[in-house]
C-alpha atoms as a PDB file:
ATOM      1  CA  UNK A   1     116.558 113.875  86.694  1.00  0.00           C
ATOM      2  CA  UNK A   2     115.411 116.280  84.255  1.00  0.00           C
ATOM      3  CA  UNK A   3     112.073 114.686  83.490  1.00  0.00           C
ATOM      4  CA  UNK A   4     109.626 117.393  82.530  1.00  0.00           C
ATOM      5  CA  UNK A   5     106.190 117.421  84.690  1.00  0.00           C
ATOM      6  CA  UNK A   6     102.890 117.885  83.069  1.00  0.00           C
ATOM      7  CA  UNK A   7      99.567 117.953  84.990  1.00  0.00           C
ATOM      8  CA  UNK A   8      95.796 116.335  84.110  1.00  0.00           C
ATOM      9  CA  UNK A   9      93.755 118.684  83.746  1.00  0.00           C
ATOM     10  CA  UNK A  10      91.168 118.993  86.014  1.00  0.00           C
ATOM     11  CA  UNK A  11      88.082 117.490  83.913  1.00  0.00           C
ATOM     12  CA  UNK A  12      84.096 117.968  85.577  1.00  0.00           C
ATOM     13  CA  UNK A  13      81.674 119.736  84.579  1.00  0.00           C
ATOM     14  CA  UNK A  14      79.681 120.925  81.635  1.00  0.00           C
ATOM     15  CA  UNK A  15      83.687 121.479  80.366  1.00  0.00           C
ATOM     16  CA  UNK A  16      84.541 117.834  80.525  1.00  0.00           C
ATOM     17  CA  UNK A  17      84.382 116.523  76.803  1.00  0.00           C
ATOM     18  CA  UNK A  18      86.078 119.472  75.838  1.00  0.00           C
ATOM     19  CA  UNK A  19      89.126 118.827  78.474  1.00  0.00           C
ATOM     20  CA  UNK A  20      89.254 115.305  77.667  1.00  0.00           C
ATOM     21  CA  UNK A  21      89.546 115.858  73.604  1.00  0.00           C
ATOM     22  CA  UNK A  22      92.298 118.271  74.522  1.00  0.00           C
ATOM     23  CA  UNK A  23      94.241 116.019  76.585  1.00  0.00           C
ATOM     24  CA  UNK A  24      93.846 113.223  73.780  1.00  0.00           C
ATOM     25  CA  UNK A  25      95.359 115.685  71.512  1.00  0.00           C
ATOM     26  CA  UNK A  26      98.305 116.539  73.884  1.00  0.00           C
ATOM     27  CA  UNK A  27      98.978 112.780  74.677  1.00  0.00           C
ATOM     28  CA  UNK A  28      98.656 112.034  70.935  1.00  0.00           C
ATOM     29  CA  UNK A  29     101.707 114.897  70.347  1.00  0.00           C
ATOM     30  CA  UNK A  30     103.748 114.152  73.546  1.00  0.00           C
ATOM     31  CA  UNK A  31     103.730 110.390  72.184  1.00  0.00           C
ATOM     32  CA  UNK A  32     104.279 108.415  75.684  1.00  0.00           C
ATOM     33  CA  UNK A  33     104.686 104.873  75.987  1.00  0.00           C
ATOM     34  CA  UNK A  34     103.365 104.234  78.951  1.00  0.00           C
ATOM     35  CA  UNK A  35     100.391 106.262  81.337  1.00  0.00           C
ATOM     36  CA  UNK A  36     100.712 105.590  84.821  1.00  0.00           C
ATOM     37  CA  UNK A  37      97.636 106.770  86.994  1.00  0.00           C
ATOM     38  CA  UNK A  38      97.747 106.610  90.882  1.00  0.00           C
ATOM     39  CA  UNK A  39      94.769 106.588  92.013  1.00  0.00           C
ATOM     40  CA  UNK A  40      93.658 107.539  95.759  1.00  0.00           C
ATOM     41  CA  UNK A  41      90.145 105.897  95.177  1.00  0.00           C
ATOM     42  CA  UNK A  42      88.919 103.853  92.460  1.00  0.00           C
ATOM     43  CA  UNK A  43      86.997 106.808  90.415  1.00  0.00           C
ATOM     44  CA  UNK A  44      89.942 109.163  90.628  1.00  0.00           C
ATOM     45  CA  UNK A  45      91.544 109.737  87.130  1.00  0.00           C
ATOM     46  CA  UNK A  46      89.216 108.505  84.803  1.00  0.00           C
ATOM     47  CA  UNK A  47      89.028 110.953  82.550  1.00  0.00           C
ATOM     48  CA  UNK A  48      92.813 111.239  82.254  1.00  0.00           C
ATOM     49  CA  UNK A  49      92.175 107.503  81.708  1.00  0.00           C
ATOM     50  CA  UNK A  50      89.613 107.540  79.332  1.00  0.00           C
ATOM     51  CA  UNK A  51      91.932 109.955  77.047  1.00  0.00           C
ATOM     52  CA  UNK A  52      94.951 107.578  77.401  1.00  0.00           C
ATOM     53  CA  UNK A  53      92.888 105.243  75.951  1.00  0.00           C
ATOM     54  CA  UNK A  54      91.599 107.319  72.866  1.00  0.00           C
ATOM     55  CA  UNK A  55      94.931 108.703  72.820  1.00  0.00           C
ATOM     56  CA  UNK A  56      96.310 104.811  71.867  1.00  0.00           C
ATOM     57  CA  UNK A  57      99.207 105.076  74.449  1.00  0.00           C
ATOM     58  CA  UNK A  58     100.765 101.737  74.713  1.00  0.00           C
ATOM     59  CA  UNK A  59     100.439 101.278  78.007  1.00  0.00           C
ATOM     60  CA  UNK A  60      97.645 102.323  79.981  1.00  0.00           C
ATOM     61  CA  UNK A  61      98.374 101.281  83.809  1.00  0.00           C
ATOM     62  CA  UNK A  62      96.154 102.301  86.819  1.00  0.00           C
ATOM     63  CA  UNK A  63      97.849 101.601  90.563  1.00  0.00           C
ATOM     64  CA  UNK A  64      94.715 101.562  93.421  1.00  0.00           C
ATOM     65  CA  UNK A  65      96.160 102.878  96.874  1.00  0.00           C
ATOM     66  CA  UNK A  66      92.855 102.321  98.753  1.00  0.00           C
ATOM     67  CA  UNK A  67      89.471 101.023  98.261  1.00  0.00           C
ATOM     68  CA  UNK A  68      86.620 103.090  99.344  1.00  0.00           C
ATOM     69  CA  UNK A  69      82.983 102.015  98.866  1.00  0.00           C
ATOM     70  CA  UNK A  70      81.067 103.467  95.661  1.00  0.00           C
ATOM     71  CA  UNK A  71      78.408 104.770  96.789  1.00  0.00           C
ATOM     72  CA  UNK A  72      76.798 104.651  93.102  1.00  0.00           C
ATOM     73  CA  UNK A  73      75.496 101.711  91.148  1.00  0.00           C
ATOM     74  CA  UNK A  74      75.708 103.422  88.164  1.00  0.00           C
ATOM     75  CA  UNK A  75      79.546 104.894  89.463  1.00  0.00           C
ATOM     76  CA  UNK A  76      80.398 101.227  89.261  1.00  0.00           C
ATOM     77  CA  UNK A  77      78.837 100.549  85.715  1.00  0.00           C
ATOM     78  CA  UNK A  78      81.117 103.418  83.841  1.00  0.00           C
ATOM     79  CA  UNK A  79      84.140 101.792  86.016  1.00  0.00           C
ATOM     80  CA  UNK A  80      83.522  98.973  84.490  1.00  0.00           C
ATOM     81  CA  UNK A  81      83.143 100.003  81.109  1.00  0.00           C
ATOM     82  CA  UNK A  82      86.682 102.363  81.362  1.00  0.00           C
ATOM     83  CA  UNK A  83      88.683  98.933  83.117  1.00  0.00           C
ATOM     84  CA  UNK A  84      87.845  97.292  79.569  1.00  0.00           C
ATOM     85  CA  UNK A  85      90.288 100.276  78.190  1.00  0.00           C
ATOM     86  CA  UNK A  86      93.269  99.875  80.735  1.00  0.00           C
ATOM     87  CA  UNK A  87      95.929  97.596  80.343  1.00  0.00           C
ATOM     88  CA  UNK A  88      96.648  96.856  84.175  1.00  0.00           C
ATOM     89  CA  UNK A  89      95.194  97.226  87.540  1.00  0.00           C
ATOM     90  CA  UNK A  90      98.429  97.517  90.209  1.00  0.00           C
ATOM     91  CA  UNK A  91      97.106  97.148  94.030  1.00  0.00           C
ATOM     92  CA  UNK A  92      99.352  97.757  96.677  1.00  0.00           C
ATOM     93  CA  UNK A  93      97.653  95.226  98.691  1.00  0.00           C
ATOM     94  CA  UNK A  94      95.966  91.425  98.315  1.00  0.00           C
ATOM     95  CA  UNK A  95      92.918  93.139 100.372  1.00  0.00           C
ATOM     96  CA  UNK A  96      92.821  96.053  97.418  1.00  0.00           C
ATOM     97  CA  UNK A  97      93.099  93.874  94.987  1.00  0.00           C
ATOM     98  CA  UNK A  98      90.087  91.299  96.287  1.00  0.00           C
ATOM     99  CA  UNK A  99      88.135  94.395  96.449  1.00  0.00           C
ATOM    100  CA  UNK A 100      88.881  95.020  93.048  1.00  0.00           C
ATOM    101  CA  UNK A 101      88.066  91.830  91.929  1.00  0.00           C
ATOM    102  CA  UNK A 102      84.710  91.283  93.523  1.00  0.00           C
ATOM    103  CA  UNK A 103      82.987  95.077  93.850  1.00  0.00           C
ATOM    104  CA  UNK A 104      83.961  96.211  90.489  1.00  0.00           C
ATOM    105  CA  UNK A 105      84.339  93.045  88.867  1.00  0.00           C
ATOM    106  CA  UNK A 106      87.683  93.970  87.357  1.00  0.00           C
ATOM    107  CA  UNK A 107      88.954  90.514  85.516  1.00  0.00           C
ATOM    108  CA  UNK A 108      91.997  89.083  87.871  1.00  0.00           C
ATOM    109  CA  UNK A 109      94.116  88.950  84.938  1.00  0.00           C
ATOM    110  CA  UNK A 110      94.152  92.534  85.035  1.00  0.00           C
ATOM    111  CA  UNK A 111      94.677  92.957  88.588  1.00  0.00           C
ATOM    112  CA  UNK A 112      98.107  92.243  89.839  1.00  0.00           C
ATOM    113  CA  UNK A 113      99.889  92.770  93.136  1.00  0.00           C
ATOM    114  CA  UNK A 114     102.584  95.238  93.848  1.00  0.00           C
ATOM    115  CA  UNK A 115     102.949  96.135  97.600  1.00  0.00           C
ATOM    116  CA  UNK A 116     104.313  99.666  98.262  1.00  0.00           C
ATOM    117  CA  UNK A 117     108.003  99.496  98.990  1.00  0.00           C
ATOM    118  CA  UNK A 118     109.954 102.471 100.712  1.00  0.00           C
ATOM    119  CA  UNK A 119     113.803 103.459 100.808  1.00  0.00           C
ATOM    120  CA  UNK A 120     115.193 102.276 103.589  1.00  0.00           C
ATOM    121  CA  UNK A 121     118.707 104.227 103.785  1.00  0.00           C
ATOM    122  CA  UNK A 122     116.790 107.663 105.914  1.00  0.00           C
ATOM    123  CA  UNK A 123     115.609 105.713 108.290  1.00  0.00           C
ATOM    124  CA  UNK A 124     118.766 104.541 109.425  1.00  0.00           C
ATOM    125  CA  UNK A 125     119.231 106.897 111.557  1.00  0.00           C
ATOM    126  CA  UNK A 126     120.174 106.948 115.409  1.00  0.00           C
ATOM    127  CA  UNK A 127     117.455 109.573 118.101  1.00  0.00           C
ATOM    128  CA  UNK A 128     117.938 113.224 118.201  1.00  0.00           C
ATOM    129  CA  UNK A 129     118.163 114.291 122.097  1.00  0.00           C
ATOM    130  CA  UNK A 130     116.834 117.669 121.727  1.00  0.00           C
ATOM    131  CA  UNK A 131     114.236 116.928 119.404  1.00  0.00           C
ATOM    132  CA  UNK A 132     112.884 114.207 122.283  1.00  0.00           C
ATOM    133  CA  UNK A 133     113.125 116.690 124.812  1.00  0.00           C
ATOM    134  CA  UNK A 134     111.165 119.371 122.970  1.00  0.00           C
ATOM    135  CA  UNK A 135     108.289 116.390 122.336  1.00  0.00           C
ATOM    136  CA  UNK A 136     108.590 115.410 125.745  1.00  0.00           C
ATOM    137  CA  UNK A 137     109.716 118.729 127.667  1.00  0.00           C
ATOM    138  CA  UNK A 138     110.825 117.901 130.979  1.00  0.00           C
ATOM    139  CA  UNK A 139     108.606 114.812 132.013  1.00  0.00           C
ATOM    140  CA  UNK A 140     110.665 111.863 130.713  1.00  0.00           C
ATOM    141  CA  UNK A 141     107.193 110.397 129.638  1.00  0.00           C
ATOM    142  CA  UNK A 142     107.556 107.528 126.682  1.00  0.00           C
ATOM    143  CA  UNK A 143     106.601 109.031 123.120  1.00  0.00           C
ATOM    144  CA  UNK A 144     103.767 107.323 121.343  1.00  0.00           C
ATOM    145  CA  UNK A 145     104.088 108.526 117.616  1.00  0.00           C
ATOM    146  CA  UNK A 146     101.053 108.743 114.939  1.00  0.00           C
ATOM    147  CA  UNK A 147     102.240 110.075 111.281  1.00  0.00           C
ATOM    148  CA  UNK A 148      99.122 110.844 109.403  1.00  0.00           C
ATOM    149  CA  UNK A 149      96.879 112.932 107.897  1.00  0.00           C
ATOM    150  CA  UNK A 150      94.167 114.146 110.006  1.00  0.00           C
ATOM    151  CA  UNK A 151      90.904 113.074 108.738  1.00  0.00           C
ATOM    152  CA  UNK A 152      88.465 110.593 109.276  1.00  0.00           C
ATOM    153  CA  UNK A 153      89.952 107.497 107.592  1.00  0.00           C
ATOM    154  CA  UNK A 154      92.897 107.770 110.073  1.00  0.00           C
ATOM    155  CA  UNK A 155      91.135 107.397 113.376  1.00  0.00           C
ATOM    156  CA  UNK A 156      92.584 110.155 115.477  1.00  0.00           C
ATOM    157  CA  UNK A 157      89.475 110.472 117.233  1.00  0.00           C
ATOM    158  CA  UNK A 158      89.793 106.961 118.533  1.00  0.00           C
ATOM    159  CA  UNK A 159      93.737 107.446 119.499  1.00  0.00           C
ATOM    160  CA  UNK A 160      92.409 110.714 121.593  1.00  0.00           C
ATOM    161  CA  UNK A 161      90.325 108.622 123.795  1.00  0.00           C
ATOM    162  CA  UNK A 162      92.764 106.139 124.181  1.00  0.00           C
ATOM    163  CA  UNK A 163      94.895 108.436 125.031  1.00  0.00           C
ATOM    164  CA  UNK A 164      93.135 108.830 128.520  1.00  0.00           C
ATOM    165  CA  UNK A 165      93.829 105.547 129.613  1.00  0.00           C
ATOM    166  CA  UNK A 166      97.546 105.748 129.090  1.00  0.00           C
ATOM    167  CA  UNK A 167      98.425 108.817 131.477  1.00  0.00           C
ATOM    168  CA  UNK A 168     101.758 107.816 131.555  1.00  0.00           C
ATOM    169  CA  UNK A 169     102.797 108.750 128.022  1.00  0.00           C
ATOM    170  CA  UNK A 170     102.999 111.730 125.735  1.00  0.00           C
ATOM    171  CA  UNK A 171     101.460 111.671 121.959  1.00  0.00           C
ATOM    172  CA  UNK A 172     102.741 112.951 119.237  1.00  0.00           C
ATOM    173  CA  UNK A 173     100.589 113.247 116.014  1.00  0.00           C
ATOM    174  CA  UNK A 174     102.753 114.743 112.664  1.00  0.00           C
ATOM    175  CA  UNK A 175     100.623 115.712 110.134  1.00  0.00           C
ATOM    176  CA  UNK A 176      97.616 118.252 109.052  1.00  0.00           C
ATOM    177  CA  UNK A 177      93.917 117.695 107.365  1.00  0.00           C
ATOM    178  CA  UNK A 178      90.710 119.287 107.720  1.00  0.00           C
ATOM    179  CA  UNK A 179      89.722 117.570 111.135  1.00  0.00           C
ATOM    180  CA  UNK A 180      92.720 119.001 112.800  1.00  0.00           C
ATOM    181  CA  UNK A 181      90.643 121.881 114.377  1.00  0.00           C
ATOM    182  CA  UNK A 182      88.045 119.427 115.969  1.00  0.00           C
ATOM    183  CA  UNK A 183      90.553 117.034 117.007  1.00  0.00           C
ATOM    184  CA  UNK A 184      92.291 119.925 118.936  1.00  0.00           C
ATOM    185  CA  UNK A 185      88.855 121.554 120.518  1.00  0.00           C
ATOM    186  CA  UNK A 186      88.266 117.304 121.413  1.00  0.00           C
ATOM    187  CA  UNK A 187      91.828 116.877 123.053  1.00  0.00           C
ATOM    188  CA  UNK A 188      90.877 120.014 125.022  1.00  0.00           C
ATOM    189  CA  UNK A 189      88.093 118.326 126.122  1.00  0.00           C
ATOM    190  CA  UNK A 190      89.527 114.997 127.290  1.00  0.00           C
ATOM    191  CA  UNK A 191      92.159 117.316 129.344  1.00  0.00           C
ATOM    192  CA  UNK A 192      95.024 116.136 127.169  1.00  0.00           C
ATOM    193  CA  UNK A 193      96.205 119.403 126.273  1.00  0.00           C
ATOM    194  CA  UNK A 194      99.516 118.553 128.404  1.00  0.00           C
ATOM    195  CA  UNK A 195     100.018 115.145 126.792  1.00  0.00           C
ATOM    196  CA  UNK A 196      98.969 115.632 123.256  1.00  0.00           C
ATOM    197  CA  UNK A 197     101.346 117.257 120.553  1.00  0.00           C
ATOM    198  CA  UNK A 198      99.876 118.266 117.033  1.00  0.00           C
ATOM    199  CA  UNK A 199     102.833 119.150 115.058  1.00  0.00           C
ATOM    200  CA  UNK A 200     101.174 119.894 112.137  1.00  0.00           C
ATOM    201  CA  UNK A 201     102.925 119.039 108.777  1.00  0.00           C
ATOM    202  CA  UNK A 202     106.557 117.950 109.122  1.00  0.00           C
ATOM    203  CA  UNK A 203     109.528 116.820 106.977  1.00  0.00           C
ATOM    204  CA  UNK A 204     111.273 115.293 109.365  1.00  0.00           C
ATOM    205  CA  UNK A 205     109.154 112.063 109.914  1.00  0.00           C
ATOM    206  CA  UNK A 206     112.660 110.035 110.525  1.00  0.00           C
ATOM    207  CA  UNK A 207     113.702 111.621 113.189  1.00  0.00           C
ATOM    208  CA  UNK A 208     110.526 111.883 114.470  1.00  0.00           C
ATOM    209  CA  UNK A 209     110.410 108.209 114.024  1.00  0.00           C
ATOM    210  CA  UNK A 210     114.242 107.709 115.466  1.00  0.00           C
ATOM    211  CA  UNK A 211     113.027 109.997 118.646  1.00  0.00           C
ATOM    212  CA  UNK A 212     109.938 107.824 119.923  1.00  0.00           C
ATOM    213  CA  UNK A 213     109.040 105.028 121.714  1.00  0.00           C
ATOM    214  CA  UNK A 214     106.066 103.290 119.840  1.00  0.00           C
ATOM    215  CA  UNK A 215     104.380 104.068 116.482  1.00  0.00           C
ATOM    216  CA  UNK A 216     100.472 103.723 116.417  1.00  0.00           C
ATOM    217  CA  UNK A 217      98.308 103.895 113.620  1.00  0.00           C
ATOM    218  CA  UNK A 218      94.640 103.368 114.099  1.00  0.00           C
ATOM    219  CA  UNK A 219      93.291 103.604 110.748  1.00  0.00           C
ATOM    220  CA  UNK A 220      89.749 102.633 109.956  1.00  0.00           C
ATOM    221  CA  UNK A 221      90.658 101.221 106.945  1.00  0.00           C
ATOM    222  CA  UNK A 222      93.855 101.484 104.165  1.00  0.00           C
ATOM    223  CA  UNK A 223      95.606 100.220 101.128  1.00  0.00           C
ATOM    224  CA  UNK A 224      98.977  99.301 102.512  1.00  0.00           C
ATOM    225  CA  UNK A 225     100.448 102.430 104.866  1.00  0.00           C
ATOM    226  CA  UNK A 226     103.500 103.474 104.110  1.00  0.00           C
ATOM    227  CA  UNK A 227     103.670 105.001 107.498  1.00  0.00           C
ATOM    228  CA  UNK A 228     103.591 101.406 109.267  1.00  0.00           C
ATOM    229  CA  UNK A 229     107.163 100.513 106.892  1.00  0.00           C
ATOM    230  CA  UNK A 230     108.834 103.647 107.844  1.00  0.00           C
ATOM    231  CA  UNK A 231     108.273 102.969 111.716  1.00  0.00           C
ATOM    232  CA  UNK A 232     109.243  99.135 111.175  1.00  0.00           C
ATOM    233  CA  UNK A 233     112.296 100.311 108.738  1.00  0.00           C
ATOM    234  CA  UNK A 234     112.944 102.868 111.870  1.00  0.00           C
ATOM    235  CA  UNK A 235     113.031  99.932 114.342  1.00  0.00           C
ATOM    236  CA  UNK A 236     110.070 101.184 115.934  1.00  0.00           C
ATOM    237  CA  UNK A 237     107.599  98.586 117.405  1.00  0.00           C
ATOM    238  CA  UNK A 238     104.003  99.197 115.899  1.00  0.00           C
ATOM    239  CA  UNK A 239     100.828  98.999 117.300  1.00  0.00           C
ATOM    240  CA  UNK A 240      98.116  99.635 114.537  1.00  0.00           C
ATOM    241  CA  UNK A 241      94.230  98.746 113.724  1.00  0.00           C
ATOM    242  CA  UNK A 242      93.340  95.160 112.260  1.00  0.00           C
ATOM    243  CA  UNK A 243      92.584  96.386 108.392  1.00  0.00           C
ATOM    244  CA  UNK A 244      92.873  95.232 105.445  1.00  0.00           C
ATOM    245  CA  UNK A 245      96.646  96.263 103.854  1.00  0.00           C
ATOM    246  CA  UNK A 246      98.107  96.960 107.263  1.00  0.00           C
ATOM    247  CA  UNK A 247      97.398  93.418 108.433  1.00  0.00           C
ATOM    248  CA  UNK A 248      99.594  92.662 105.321  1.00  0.00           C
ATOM    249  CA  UNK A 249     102.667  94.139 106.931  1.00  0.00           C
ATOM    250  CA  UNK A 250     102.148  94.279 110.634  1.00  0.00           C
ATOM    251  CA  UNK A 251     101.832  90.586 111.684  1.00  0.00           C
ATOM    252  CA  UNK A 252     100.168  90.423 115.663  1.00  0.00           C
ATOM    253  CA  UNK A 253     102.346  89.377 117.879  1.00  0.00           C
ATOM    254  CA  UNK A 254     105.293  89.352 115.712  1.00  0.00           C
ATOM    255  CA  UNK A 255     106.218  92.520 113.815  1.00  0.00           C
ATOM    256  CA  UNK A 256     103.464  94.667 116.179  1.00  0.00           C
ATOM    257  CA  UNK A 257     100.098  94.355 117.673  1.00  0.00           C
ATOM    258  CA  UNK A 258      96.888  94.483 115.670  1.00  0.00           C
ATOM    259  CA  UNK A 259      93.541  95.952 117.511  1.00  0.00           C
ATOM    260  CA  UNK A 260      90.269  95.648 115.788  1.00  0.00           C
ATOM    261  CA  UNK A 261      89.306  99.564 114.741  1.00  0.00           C
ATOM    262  CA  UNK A 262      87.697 102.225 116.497  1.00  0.00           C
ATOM    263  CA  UNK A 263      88.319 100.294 120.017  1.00  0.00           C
ATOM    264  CA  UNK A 264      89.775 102.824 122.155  1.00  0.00           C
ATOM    265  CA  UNK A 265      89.764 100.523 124.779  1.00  0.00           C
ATOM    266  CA  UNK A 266      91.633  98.009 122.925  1.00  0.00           C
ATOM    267  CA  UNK A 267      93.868 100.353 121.486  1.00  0.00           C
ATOM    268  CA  UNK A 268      95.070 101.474 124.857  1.00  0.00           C
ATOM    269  CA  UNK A 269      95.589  98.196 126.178  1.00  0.00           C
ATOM    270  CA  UNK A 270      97.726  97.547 123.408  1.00  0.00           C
ATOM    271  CA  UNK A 271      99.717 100.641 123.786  1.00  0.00           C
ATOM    272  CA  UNK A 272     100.610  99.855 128.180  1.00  0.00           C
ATOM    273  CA  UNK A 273     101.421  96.201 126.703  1.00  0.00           C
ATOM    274  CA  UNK A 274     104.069  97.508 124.884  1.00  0.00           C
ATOM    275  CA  UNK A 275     105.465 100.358 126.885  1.00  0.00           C
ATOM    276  CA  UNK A 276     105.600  98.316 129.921  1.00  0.00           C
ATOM    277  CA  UNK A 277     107.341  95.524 128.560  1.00  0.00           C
ATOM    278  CA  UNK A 278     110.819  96.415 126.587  1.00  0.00           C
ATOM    279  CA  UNK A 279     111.638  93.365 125.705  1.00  0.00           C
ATOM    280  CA  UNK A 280     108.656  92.877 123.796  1.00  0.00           C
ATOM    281  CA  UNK A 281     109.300  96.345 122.162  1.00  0.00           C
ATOM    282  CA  UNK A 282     112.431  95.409 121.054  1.00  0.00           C
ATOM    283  CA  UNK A 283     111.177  92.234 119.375  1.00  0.00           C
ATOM    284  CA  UNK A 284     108.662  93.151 117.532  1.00  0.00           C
ATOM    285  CA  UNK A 285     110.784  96.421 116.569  1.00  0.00           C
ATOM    286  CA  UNK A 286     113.876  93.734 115.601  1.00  0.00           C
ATOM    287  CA  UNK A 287     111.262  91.721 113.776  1.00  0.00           C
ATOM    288  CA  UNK A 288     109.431  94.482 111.906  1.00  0.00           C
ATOM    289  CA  UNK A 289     112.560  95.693 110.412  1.00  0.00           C
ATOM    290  CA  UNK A 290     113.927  92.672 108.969  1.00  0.00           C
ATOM    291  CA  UNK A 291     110.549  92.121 107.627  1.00  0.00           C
ATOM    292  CA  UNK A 292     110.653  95.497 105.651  1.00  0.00           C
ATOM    293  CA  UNK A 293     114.041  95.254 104.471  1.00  0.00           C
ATOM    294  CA  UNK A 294     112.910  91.501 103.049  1.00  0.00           C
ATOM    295  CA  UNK A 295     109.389  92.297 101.580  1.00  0.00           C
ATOM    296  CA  UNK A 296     108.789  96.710 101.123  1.00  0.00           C
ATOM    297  CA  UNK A 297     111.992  98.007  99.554  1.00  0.00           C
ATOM    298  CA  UNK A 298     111.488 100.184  97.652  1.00  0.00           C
ATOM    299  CA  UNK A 299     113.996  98.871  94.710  1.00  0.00           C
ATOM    300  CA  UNK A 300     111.889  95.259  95.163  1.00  0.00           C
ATOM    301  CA  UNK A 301     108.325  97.557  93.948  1.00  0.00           C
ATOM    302  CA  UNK A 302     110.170  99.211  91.605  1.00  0.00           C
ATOM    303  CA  UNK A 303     111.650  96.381  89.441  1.00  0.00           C
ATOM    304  CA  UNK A 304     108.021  94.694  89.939  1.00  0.00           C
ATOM    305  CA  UNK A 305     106.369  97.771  88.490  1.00  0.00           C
ATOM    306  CA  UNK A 306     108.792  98.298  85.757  1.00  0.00           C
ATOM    307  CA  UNK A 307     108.388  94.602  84.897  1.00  0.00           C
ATOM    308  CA  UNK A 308     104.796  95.279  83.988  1.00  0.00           C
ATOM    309  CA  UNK A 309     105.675  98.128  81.666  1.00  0.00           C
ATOM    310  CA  UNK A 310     107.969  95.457  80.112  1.00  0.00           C
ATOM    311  CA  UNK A 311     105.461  93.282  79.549  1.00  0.00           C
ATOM    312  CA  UNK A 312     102.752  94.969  78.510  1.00  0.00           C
ATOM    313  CA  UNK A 313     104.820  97.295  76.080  1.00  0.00           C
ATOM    314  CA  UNK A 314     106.718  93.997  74.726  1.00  0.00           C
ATOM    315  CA  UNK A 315     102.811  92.196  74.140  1.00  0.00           C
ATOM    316  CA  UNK A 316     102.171  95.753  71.754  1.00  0.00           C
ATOM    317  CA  UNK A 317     105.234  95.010  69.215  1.00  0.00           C
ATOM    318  CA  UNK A 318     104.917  93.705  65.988  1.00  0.00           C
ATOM    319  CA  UNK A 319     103.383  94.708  62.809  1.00  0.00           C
ATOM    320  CA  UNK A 320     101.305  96.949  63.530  1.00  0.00           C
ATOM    321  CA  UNK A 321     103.767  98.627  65.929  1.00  0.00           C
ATOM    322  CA  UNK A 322     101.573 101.083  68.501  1.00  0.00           C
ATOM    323  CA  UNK A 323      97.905 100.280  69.219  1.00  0.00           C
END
């Protein structure tokens, strides 16, 4: 599309003043009208918010992907004083956006709703034989499938040890992180080394999704995963961990089953419900899929989004032209 990239600058440290005048100067010459920060916690990107500010951009938007607790009174404090500075708060989720609300105290008119939406067209897409046989080799097992990264937040630990209680089917986990060497040296030890796959990082999530039986995700907590709407857009059933975001697009017992997190036990139980039952599968797969192609397009988040720019760059016209 020709649009030219340009990265924040990495600002902490005794160098931070210094980086942040710079990048006031830079945004001050490369004149945008809107700056658009996606944020993986609430403190990420405040400096680079903080000079889009003093820079007087128009449009000064911040979209929250995940709450994580602050672990810092004073952490919250400056958060508070840099929200008084941005123009809009965007949570993916109702649960991000309560968070929002009540731990940093954001003001709700500055705190708006826009769920994460995906593309629906590559997940229409029919299974790939020889990619299920080289999951599965030779044993004809079911393939449970986990896309995520491998860390903590993601529960893979939990999945492992469910994973003993349902002998009867294969798992597949697509992705890499820094816990990927323990959770290989702990599948080891649980004796899964025949029914556990680590892939690793992969680009071919749809036809990973389009070559499995069941999708699991058994976060401890998220914003709104945009793995759960690829597996539902992929007319995969889902069986995923009661938190806040997820709960937002897998409903229990009608788009997937919800398990409260870290309950191995529950997990697995949830996981033989739906392999042994097909007809179930199918129905909350059927389900899950018209939900997604109602509610997370990926066109519907985009007009919402670009609405906001609308607004908030039509409320800065007038007299006195750019703030």
């Amino acid at each position: 599309m020709d649009v030219e990239l340009r990265a924040v600058p990495r600002m902490r440290g005794k160098q931070t003043p210094a980086r942040v005048a710079r990048f006031v100067v830079a945004l001050r010459a490369a004149r945008p009208d809107v700056f658009h920060a996606h944020l993986n916690w609430p403190l990420a990107c405040r400096y680079g918010l903080v000079a889009a500010v003093l820079a007087r951009v128009p449009a000064v938007v911040a979209t929250e992907h995940l709450f994580r607790e602050i672990p810092w009174r004073r952490s919250i404090l400056v958060q508070q004083i840099i929200s008084a500075g941005v123009d809009r708060y965007i949570a993916v989720s109702y649960e991000v956006a309560r968070r929002l609300r009540q731990t940093l105290r954001f003001p709700a008119r500055k705190v708006q709703v826009v769920r994460n939406g995906i593309p629906l067209a590559p997940f229409e897409r029919p299974a790939n034989p020889a990619l299920r046989a080289t999951l599965a080799g030779a044993t004809g097992r079911p393939i449970v499938l986990t896309t995520a990264r491998l860390n903590e937040q993601k529960g893979h630990g939990y999945l492992l040890t469910a994973a003993v209680l349902v002998p009867e089917a294969t798992f597949v986990l697509a992705g890499d992180g820094p816990h990927r060497a323990m959770l290989e040296a702990r599948a080891r030890a649980l004796g899964l080394e025949s029914r556990v796959v680590f892939l690793g990082y992969r680009q071919d999530v749809p036809d990973l999704l389009a070559s499995c039986d069941l999708f699991v995700l058994p976060s401890l907590f998220e914003g709104l995963p945009l793995s759960v709407l690829e597996a539902m857009a992929a007319d995969r059933p889902v069986v995923a961990t009661a938190v806040g975001g997820t709960d937002e697009a897998v409903i229990h017992g009608q788009t997937g089953l919800l398990v409260p997190p870290a309950d191995p036990a529950a997990l697995a139980a949830a996981i033989r419900t739906v392999l042994a039952d097909p007809a179930l599968a199918h129905r909350l797969a059927a389900a899950g899929k018209a939900q997604v192609h109602r509610e997370f397009a990926v066109a519907g988040m985009v007009r919402r989004v670009t609405h906001i720019y609308d607004e908030l760059l039509d409320s800065r016209e007038g007299p006195c032209g750019r703030r």
